[in-house]
Protein backbone atom coordinates (compact mmCIF):
# COMPACT_ATOMS: atom_id res chain seq x y z
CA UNK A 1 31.98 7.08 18.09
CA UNK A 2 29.10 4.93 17.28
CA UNK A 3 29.46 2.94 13.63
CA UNK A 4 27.00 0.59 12.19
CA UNK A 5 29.14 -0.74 8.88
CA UNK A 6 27.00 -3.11 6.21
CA UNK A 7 28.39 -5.74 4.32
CA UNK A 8 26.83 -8.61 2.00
CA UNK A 9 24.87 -6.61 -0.66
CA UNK A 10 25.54 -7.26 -4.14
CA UNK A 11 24.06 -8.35 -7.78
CA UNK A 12 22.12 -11.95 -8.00
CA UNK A 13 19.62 -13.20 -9.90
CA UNK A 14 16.09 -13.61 -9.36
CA UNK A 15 15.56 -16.53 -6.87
CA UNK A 16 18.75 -16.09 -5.50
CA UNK A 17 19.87 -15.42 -2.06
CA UNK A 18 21.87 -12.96 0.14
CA UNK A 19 22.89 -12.56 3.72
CA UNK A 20 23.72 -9.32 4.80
CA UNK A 21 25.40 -8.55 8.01
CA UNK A 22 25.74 -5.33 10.20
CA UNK A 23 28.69 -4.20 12.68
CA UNK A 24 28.40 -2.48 15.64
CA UNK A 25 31.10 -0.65 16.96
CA UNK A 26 31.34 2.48 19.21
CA UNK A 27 28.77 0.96 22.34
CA UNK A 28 26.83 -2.73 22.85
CA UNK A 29 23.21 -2.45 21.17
CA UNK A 30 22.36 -5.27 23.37
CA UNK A 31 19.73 -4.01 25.09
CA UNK A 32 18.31 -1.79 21.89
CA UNK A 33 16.27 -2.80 18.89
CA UNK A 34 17.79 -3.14 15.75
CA UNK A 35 16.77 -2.48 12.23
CA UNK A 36 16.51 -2.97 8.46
CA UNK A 37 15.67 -0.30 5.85
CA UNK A 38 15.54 0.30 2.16
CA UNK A 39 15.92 2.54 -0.28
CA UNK A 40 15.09 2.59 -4.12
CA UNK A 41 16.01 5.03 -6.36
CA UNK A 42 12.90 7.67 -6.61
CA UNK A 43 11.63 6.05 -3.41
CA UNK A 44 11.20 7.13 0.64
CA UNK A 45 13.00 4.70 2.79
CA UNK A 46 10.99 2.09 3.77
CA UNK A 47 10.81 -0.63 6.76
CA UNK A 48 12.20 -4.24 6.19
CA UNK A 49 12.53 -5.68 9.46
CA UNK A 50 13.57 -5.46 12.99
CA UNK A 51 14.42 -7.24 16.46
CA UNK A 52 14.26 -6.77 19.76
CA UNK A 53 16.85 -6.44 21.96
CA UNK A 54 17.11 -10.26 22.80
CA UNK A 55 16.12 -11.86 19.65
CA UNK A 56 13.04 -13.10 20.40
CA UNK A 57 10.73 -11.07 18.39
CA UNK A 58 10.91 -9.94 15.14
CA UNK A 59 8.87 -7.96 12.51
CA UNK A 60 8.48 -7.60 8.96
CA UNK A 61 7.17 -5.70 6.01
CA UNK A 62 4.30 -7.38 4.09
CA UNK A 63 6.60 -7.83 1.09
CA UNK A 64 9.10 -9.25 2.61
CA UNK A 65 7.84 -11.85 4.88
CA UNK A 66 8.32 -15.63 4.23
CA UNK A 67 11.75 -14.73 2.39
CA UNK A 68 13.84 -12.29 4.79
CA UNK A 69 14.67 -13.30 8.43
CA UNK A 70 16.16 -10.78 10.68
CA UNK A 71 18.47 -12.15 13.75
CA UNK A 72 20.83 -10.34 15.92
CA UNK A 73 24.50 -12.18 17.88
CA UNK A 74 24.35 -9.88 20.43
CA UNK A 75 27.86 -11.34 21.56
CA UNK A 76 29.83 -9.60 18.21
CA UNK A 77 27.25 -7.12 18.33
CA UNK A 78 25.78 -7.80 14.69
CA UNK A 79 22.48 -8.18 13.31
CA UNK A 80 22.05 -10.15 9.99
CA UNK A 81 19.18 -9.74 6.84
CA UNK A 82 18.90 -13.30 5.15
CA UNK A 83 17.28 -12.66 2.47
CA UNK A 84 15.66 -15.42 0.32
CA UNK A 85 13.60 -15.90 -3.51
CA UNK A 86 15.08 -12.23 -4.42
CA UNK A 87 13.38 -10.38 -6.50
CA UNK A 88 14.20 -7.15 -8.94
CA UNK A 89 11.62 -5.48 -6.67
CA UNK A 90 13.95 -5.86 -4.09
CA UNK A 91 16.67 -3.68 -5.45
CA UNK A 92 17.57 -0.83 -3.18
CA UNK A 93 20.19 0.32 -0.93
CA UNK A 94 20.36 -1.74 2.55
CA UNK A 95 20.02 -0.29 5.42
CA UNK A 96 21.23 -0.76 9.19
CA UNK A 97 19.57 1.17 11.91
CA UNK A 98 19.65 1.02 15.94
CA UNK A 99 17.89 2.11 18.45
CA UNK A 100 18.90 3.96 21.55
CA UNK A 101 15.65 3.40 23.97
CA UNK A 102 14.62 0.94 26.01
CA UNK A 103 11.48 0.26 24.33
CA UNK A 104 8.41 -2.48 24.31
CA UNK A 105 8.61 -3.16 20.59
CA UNK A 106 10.94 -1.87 17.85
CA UNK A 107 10.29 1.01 16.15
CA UNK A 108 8.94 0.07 12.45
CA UNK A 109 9.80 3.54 11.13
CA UNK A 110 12.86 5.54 10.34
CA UNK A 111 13.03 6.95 14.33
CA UNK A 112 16.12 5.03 14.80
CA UNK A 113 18.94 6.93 16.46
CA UNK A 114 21.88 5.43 14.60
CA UNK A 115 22.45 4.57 11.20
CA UNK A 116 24.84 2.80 8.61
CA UNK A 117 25.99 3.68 5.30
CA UNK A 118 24.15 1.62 3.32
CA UNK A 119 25.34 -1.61 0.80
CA UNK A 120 23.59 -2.06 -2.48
CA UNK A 121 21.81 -4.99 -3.10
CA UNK A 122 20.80 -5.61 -6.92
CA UNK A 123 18.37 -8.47 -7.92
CA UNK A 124 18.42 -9.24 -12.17
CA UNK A 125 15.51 -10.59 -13.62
């Protein structure tokens, strides 16, 4: 049984930072994309950022990039969301998504196969 478990989200203040990490457990992911979504309340889930399988390329949302970076360990099977100069606009619920095709480029919409839970992340102003 696949599992993608979040961890890392919490409440900081504005300008703060948080790192949040995502588990893998159930198969390897190592050849598959991986993402990160969000969701605030009243709002569609929206794109953060993804990898591809090895690492080496990554994407991100408009509002995002300069402060998040998106890596993967492919060894524990975890892909991380460092997320820098928070902002209350970046309250949501967290989101961990894979993919399960062999693709050219990750999918930057919510077509991923497998998804996590979710972990809160809260940013006071």
């Amino acid at each position: 049984q696949v599992q993608l478990v979040e961890s890392g989200g919490g409440l900081v203040q504005a300008g703060g930072s948080l790192r949040l990490s995502c588990a893998a457990s159930g198969r390897t992911f190592n050849w598959y994309a991986m993402g990160w979504f969000r969701q605030a309340p009243g709002k569609e889930r929206e794109f953060v950022a993804a990898v591809n399988w090895s690492g080496g390329s990554t994407y991100y949302a408009d509002s995002v990039k300069g402060r998040f970076t998106i890596s993967r360990d492919n060894a524990k099977n975890t892909v991380y969301l460092q997320m820098n100069s928070l902002k209350p606009e970046d309250t949501a619920v967290y989101y961990c998504a894979a993919d399960n095709r062999i693709r050219a480029t990750p999918p930057l919409t919510v077509e991923y196969a497998y998804w996590g839970q979710g972990t809160q992340v809260t940013v006071s102003s």
